[in-house]
N, C-alpha and C. Protein backbone atom coordinates (compact mmCIF):
# COMPACT_ATOMS: atom_id res chain seq x y z
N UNK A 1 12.71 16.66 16.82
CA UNK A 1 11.48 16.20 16.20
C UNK A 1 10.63 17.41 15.83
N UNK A 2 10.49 17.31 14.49
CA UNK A 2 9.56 18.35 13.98
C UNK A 2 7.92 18.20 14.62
N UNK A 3 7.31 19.83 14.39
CA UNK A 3 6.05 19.37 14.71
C UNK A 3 5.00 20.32 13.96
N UNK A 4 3.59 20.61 13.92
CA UNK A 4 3.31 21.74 13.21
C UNK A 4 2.52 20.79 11.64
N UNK A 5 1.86 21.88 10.54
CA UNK A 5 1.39 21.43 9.70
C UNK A 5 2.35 21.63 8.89
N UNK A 6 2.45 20.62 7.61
CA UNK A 6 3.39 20.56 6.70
C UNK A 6 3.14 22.02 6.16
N UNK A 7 4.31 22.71 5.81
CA UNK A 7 4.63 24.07 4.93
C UNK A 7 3.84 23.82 3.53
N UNK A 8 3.25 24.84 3.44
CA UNK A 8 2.45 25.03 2.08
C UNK A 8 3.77 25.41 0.74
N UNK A 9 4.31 26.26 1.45
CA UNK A 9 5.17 26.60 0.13
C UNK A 9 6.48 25.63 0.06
N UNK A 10 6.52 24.76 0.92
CA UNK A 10 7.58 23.63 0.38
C UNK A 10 7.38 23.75 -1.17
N UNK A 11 5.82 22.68 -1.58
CA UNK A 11 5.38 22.59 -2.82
C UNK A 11 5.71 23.62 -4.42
N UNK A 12 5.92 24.65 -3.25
CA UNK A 12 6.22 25.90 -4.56
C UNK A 12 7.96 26.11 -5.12
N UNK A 13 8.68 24.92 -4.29
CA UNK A 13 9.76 24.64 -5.19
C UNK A 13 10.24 23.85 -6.29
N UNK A 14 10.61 25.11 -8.03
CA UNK A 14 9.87 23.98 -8.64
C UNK A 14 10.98 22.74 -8.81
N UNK A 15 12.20 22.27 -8.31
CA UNK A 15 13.03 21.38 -8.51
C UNK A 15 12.62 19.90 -7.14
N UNK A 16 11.83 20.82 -6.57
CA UNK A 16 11.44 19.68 -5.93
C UNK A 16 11.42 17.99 -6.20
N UNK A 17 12.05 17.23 -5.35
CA UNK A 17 11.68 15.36 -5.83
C UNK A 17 11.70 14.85 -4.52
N UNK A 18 12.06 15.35 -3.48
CA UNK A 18 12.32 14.18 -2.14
C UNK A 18 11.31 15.24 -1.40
N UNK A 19 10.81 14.69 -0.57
CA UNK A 19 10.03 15.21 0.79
C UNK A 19 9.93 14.02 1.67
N UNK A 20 10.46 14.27 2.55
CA UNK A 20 10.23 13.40 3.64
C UNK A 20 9.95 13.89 5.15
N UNK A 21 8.73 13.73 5.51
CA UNK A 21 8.37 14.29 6.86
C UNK A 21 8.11 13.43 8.05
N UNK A 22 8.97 12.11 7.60
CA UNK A 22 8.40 10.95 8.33
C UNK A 22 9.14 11.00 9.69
N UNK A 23 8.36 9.88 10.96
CA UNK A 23 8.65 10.15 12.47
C UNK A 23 8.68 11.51 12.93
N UNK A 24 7.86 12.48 12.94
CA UNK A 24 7.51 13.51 13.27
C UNK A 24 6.49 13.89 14.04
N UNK A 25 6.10 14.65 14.21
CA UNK A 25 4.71 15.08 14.88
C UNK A 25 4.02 16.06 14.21
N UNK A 26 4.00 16.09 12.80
CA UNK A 26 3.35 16.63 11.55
C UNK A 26 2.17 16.30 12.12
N UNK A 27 0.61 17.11 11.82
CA UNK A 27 -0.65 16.90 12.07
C UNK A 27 -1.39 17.26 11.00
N UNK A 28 -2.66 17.12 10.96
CA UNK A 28 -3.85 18.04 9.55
C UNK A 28 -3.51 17.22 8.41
N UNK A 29 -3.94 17.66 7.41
CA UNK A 29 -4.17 17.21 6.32
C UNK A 29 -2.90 17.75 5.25
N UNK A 30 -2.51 17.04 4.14
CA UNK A 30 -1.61 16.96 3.22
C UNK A 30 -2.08 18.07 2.34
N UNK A 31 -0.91 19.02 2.38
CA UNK A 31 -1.73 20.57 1.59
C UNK A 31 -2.33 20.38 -0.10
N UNK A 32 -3.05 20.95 -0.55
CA UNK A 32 -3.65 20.89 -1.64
C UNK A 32 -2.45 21.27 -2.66
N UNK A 33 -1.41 21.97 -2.32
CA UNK A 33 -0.31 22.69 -3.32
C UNK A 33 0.26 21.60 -3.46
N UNK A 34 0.41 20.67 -2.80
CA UNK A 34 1.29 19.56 -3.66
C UNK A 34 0.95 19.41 -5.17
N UNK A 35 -0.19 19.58 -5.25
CA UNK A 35 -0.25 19.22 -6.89
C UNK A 35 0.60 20.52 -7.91
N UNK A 36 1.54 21.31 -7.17
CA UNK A 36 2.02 22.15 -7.92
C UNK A 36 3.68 21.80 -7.64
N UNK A 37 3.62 20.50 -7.84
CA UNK A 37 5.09 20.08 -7.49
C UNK A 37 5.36 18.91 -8.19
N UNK A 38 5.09 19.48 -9.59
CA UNK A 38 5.25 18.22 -11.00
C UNK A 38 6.40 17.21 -11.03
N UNK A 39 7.34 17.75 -9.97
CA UNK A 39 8.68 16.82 -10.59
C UNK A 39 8.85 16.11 -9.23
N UNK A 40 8.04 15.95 -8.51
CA UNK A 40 8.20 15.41 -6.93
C UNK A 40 8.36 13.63 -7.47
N UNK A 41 8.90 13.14 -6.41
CA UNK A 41 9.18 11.60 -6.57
C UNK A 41 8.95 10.65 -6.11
N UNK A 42 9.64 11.18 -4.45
CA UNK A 42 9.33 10.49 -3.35
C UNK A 42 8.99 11.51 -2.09
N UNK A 43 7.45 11.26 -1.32
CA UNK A 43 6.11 11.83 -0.48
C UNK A 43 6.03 10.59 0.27
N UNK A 44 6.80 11.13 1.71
CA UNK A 44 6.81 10.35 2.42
C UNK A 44 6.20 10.70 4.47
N UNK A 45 5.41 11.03 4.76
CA UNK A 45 4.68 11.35 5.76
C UNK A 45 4.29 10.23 6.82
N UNK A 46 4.99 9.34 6.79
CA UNK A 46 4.80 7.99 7.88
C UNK A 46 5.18 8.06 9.14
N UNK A 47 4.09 7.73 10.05
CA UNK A 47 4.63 8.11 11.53
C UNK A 47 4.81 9.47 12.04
N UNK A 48 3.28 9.60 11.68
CA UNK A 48 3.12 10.93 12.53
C UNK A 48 1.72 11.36 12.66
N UNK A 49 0.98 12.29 12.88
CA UNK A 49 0.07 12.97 13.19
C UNK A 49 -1.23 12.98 12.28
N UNK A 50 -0.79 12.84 10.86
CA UNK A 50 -1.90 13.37 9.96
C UNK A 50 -2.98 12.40 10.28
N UNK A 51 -4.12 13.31 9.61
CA UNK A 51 -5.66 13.01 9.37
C UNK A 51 -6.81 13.74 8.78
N UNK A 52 -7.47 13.17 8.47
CA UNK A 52 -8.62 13.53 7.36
C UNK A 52 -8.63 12.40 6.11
N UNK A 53 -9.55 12.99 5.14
CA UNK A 53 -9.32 12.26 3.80
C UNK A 53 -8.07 12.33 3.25
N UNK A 54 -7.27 11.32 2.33
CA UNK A 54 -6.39 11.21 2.02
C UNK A 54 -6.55 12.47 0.52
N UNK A 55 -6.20 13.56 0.37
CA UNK A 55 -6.42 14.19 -0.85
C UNK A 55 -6.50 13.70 -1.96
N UNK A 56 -7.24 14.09 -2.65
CA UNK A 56 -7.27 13.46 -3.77
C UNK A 56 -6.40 14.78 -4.95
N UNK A 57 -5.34 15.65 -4.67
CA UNK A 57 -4.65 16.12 -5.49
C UNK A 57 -3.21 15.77 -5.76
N UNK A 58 -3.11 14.07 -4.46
CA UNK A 58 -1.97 13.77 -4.66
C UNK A 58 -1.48 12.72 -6.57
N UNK A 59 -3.45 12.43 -7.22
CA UNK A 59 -3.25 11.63 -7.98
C UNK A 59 -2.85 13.14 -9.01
N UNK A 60 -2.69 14.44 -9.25
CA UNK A 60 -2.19 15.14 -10.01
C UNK A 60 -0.24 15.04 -10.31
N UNK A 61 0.19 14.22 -8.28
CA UNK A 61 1.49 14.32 -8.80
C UNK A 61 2.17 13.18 -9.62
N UNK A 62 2.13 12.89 -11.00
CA UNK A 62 2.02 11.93 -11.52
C UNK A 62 3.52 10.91 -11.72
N UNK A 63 4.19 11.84 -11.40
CA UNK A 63 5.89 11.76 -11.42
C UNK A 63 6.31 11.09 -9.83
N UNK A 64 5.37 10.93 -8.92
CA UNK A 64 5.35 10.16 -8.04
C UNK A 64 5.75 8.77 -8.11
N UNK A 65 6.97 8.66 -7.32
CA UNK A 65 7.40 6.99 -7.48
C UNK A 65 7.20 6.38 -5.98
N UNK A 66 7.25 7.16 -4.87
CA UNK A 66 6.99 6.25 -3.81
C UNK A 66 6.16 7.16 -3.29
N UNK A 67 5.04 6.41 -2.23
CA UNK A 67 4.20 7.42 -1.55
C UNK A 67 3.87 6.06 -0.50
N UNK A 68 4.31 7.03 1.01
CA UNK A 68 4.50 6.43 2.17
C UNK A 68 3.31 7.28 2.98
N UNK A 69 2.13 6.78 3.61
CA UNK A 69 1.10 7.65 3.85
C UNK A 69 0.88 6.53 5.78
N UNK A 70 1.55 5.66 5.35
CA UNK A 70 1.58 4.29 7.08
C UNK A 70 1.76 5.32 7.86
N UNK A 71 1.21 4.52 9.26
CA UNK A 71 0.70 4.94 10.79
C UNK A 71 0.55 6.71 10.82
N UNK A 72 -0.48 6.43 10.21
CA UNK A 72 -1.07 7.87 10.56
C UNK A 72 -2.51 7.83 11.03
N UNK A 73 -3.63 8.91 10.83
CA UNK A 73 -4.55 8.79 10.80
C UNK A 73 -5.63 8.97 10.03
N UNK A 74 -5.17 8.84 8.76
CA UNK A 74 -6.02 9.14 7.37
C UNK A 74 -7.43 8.19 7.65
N UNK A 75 -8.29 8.83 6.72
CA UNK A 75 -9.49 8.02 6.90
C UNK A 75 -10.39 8.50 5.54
N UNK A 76 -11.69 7.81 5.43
CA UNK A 76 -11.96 7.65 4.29
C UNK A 76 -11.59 6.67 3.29
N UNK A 77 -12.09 6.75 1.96
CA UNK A 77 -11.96 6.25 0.98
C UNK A 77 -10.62 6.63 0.55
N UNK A 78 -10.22 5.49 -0.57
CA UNK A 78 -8.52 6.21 -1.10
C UNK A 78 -9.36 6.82 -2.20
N UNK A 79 -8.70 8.44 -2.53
CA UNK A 79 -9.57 8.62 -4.03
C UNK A 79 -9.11 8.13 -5.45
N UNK A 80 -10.16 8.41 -6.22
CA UNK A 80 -9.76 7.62 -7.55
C UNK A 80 -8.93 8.43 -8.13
N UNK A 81 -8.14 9.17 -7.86
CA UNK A 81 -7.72 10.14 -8.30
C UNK A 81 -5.77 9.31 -8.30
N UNK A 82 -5.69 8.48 -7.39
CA UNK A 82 -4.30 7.92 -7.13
C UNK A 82 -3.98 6.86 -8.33
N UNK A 83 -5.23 6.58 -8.54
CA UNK A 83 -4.83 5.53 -9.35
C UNK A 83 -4.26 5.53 -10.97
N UNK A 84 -4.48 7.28 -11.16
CA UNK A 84 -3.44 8.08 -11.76
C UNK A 84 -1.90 7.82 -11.55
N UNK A 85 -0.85 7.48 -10.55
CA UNK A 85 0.09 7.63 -10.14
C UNK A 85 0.55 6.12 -11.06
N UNK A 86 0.61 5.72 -11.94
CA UNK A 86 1.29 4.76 -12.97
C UNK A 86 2.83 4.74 -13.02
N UNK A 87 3.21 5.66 -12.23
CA UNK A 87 4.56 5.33 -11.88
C UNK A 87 5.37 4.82 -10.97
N UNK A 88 4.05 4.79 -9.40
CA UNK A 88 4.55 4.29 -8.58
C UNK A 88 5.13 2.86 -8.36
N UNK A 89 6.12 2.50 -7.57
CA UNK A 89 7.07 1.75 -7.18
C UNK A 89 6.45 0.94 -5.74
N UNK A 90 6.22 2.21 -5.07
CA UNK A 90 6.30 1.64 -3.59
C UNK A 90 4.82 2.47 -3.25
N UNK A 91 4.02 1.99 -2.30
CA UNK A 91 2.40 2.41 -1.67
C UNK A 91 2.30 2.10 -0.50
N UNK A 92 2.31 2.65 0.41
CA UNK A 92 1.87 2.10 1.75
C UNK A 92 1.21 3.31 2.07
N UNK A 93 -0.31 2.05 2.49
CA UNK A 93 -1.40 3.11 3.40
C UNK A 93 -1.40 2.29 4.65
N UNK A 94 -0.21 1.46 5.30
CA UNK A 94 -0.50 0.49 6.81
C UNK A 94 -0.73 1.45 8.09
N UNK A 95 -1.32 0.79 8.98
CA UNK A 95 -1.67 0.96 10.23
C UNK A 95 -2.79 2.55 9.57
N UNK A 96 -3.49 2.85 9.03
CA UNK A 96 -4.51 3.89 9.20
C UNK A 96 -6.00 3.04 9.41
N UNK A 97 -6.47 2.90 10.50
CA UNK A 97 -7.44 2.05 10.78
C UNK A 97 -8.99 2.79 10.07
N UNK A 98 -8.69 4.49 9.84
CA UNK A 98 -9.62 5.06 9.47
C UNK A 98 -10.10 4.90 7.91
N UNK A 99 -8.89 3.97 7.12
CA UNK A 99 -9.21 4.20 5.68
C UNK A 99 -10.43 2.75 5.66
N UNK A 100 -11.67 3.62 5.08
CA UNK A 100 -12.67 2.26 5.43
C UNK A 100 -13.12 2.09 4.40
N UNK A 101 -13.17 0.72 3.28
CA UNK A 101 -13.55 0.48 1.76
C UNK A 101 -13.04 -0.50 1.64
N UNK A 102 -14.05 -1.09 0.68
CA UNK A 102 -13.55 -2.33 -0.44
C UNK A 102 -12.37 -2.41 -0.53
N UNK A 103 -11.65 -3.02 -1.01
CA UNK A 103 -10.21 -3.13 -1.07
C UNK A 103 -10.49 -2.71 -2.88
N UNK A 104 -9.50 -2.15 -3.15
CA UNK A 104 -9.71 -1.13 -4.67
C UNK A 104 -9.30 -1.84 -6.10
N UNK A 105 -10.46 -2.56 -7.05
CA UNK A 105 -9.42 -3.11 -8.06
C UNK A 105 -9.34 -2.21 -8.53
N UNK A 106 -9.12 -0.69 -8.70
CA UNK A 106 -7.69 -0.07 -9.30
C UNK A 106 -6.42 0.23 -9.22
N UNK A 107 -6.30 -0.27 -7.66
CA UNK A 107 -4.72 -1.06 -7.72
C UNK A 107 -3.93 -1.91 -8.91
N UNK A 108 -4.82 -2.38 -9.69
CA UNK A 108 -4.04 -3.16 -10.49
C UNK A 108 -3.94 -2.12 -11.73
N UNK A 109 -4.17 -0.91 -11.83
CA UNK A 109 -3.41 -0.30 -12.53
C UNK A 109 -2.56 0.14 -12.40
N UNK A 110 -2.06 0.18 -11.11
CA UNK A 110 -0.17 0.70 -10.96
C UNK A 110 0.57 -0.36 -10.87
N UNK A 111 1.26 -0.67 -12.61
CA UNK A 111 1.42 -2.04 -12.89
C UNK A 111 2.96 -2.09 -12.42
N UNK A 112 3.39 -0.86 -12.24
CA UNK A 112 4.88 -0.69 -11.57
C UNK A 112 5.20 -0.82 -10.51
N UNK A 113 4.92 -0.79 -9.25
CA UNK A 113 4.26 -1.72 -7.98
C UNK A 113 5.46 -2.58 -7.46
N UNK A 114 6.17 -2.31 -6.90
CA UNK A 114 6.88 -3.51 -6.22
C UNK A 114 6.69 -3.74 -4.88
N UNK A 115 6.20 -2.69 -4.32
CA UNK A 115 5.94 -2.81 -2.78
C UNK A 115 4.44 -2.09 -2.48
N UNK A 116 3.53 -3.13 -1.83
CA UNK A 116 2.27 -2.63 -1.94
C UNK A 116 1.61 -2.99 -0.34
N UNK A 117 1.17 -2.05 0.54
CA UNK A 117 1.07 -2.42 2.31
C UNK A 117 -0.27 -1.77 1.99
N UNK A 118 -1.34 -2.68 2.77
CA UNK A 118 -2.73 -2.04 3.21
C UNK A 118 -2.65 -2.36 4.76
N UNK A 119 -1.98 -3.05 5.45
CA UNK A 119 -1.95 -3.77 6.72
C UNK A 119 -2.61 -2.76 7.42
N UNK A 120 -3.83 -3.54 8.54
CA UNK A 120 -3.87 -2.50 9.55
C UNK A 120 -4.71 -1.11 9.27
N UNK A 121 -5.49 -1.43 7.71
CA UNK A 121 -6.00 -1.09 7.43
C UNK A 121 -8.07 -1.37 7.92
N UNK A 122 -8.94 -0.60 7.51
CA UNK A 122 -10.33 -1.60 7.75
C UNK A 122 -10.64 -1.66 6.32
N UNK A 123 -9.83 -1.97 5.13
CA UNK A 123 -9.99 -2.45 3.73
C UNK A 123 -10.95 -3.81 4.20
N UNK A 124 -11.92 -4.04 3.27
CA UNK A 124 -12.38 -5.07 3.44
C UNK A 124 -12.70 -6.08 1.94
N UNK A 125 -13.48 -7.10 1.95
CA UNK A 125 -13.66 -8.24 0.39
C UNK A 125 -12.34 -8.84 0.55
N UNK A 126 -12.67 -9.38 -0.96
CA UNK A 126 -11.76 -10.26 -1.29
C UNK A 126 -10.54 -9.46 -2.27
N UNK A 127 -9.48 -10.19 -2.62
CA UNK A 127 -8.68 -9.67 -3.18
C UNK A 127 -8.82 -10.03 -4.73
N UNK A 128 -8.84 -8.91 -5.63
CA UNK A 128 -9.65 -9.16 -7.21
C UNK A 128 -8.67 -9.40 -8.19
N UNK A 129 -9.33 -10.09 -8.41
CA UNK A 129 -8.31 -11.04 -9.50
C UNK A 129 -7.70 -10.32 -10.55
N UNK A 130 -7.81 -8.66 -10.63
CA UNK A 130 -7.44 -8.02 -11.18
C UNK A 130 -6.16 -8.16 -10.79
N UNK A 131 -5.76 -8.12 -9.70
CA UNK A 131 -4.32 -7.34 -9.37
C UNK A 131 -3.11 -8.50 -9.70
N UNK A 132 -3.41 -9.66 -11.04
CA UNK A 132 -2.57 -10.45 -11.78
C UNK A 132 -1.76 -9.58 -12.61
N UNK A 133 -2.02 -8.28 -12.61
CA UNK A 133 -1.51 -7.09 -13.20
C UNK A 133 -0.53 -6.90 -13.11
N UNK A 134 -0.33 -6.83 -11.19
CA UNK A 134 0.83 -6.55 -10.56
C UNK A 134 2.58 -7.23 -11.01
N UNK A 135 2.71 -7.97 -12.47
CA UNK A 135 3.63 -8.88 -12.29
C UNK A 135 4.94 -8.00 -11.80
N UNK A 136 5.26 -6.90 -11.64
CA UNK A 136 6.47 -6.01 -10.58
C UNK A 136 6.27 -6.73 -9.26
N UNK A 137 5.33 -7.01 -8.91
CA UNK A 137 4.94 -6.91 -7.58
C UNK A 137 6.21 -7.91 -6.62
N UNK A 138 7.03 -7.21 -5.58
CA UNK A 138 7.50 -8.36 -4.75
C UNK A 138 7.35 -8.32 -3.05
N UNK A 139 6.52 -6.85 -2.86
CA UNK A 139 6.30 -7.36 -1.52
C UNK A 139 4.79 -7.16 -1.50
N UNK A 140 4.40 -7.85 -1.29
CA UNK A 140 2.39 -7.91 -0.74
C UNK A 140 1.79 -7.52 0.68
N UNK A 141 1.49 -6.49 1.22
CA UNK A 141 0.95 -6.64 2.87
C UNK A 141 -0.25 -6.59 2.87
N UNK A 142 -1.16 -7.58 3.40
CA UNK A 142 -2.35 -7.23 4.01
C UNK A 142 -2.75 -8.32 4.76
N UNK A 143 -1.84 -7.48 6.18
CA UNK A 143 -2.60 -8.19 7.42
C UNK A 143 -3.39 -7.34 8.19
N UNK A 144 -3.73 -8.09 8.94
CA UNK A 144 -4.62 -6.90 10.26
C UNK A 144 -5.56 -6.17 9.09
N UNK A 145 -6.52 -6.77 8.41
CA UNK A 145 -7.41 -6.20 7.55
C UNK A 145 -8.50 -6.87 7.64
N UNK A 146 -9.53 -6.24 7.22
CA UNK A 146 -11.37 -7.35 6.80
C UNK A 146 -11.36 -7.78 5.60
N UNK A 147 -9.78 -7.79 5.25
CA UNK A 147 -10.17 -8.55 3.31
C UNK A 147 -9.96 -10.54 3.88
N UNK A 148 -11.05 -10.89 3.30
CA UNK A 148 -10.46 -12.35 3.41
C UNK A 148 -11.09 -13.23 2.49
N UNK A 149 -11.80 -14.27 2.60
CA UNK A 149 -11.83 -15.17 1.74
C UNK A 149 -10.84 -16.22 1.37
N UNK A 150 -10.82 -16.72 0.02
CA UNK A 150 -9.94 -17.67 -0.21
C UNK A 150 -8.34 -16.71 -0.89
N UNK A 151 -7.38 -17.18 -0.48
CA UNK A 151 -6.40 -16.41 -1.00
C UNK A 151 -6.13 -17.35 -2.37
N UNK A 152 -6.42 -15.98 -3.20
CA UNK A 152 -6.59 -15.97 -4.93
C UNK A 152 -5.56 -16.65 -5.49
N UNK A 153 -5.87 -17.56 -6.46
CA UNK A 153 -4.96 -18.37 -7.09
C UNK A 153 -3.85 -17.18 -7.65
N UNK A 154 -4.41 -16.53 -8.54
CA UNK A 154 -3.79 -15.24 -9.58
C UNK A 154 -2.84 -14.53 -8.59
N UNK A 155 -2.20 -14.80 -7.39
CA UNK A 155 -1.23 -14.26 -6.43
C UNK A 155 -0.04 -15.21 -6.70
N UNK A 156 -0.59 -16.23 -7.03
CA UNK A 156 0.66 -17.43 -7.58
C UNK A 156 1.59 -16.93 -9.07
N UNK A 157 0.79 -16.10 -9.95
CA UNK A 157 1.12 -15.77 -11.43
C UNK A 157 1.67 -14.47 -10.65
N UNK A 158 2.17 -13.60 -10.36
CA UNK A 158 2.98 -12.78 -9.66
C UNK A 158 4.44 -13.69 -9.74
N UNK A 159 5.30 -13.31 -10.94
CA UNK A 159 6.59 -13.68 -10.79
C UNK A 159 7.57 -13.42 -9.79
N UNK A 160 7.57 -11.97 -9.17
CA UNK A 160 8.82 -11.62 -8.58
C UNK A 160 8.24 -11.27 -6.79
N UNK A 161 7.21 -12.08 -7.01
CA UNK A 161 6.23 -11.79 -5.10
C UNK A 161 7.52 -12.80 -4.29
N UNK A 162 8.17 -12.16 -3.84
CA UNK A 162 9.10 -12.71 -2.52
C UNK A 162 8.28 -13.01 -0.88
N UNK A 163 7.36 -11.94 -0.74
CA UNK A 163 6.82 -11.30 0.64
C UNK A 163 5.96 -11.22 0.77
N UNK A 164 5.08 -12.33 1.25
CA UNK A 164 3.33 -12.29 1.16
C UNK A 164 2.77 -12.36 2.22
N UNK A 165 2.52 -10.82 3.28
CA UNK A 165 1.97 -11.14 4.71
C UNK A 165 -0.04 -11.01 4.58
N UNK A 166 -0.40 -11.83 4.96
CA UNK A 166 -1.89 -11.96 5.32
C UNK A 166 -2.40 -12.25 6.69
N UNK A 167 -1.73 -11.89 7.58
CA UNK A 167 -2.01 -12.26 9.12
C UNK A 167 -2.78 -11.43 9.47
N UNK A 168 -3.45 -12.26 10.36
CA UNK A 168 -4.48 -11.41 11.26
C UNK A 168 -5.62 -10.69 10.46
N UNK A 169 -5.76 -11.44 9.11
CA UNK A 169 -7.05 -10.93 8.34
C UNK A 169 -8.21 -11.72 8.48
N UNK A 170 -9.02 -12.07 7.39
CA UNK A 170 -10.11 -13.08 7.41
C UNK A 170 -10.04 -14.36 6.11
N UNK A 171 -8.43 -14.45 5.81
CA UNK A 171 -8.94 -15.24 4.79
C UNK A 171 -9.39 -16.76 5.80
N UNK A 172 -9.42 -17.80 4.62
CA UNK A 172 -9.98 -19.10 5.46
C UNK A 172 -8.78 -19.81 5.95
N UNK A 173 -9.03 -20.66 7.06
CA UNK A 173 -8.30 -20.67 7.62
C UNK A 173 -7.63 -22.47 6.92
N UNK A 174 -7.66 -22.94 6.25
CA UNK A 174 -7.94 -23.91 5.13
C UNK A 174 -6.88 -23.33 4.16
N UNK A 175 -5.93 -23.70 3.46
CA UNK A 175 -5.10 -23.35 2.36
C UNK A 175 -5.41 -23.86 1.30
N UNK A 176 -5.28 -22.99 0.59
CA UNK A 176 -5.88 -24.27 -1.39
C UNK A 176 -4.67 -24.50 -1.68
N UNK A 177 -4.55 -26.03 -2.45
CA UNK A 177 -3.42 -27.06 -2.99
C UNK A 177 -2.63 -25.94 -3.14
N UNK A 178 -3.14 -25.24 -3.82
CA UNK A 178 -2.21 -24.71 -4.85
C UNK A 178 -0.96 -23.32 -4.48
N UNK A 179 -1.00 -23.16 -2.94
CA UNK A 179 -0.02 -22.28 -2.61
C UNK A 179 1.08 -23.12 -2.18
N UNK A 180 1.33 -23.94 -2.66
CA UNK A 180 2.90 -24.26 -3.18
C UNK A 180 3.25 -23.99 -4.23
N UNK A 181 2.35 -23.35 -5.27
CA UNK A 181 2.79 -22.98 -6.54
C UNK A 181 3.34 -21.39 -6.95
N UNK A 182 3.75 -20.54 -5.51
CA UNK A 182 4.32 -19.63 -5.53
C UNK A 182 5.86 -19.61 -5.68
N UNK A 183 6.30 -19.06 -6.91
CA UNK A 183 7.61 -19.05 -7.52
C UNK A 183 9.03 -18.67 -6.44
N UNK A 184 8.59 -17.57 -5.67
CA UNK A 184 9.91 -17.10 -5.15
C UNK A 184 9.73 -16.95 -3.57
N UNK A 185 8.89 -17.54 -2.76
CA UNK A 185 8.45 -17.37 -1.65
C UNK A 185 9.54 -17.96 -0.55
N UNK A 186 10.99 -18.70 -1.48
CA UNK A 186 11.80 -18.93 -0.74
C UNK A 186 12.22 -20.68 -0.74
N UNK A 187 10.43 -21.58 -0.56
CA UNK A 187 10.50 -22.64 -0.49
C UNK A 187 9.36 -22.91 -1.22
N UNK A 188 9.30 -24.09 -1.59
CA UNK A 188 8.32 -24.36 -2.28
C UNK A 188 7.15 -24.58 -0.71
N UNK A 189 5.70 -24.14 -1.02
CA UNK A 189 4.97 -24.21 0.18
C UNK A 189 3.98 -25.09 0.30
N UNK A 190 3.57 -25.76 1.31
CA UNK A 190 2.49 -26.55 1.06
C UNK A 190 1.38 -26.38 2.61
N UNK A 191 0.01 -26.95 3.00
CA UNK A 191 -0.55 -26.00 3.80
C UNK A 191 0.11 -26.97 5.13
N UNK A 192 1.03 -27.65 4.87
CA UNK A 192 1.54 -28.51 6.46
C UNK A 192 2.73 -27.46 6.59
N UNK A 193 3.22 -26.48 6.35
CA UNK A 193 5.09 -25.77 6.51
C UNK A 193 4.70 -25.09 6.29
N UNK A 194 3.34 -24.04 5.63
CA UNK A 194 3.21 -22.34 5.91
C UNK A 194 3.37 -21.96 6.53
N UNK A 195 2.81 -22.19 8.08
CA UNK A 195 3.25 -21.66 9.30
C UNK A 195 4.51 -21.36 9.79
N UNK A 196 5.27 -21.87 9.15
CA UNK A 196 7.05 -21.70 9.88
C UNK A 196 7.64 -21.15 8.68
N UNK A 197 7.08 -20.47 7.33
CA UNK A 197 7.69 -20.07 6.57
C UNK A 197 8.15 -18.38 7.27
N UNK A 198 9.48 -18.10 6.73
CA UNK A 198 9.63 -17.02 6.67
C UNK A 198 9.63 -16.24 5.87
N UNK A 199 8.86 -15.97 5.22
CA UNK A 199 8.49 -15.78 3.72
C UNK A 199 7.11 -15.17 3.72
N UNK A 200 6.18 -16.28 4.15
CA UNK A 200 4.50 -15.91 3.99
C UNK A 200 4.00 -16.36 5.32
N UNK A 201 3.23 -15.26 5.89
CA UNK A 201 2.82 -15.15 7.03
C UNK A 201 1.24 -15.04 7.57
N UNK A 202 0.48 -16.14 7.69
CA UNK A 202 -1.02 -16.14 7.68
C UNK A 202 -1.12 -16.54 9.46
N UNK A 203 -0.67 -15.97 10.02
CA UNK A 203 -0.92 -16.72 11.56
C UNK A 203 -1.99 -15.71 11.92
């Protein structure tokens, strides 16, 4: 098991595309030189040590397709600077209890999106009807969060959403008619058989 701050001059290789520092005991903050690593792909740092603000020079790496940032200790705001990353695929900021904000409608500009985790986050509101954007979208996480309210019709218009966890948040505890009208959730759903779905998870 690695341990120590991530290497600055990793970044200064320029063929760079994979980094993965995940299950480690990596600590500090995500070096600023990443943004000198244009052809990077997949930035993956989950399960381990880090903390501080999440940089905001990761929205320079634009060639970014997955970015894995879960159980760490990031905190702060996400910057607006990510929402640059229009190529991403996959996002997870889960289990950082320190990232504290609105939940971001500029999420719905990373319309490429198939896997999207806030879980475990202190994101809070409702979820904005912007993110009808998402139609890539097939896995959804946000449990263990302060986002709640009514869960948004516009999550139903999401064609390829397989995976919709909301546990342990604040939506209401009341289902609207209309989440049986989710396309691929496995079964058609209604609010008497949510609970035993394996599919969508509001317990």
């Amino acid at each position: 098991m690695l341990s120590g701050t991530i290497p600055r001059e990793l970044f200064g290789l320029p063929e760079l595309k994979i980094a993965i520092f995940s299950s480690n005991r990596f600590y500090g903050s995500i070096p600023t030189e990443i943004a000198n690593a244009p052809q990077l792909e997949v930035f993956e740092v989950a399960n381990n040590q880090m903390d501080g603000p999440i940089n905001s020079e990761l929205g320079l790496v634009t060639s970014l397709v997955e970015l894995d940032l879960g159980r760490n200790s990031f905190e702060g705001e996400v910057p607006s600077e990510i929402f640059q990353l229009t190529n991403l695929a996959a996002l997870n900021f889960e289990e950082n209890l320190g990232i504290d904000s609105r939940i971001p409608t500029e999420f719905a500009l990373l319309t490429n999106l198939r896997f999207f985790s806030i879980s475990g986050t202190n994101m809070r509101a409702i979820i904005p009807v912007e993110y009808q954007a998402l139609t890539k979208l097939e896995e959804l996480h946000i449990a263990n969060t302060l986002v709640g309210g009514t869960i948004p019709r516009v999550l139903t218009e999401l064609p390829l959403l397989k995976h919709l966890d909301l546990s342990g948040s604040r939506f209401r505890q009341s289902l609207p008619e209309y989440i049986g009208d989710f396309p691929n959730l496995g079964k058609p759903l209604s609010p008497s058989d949510f609970h035993v779905s394996n599919f969508l998870s509001c317990a």
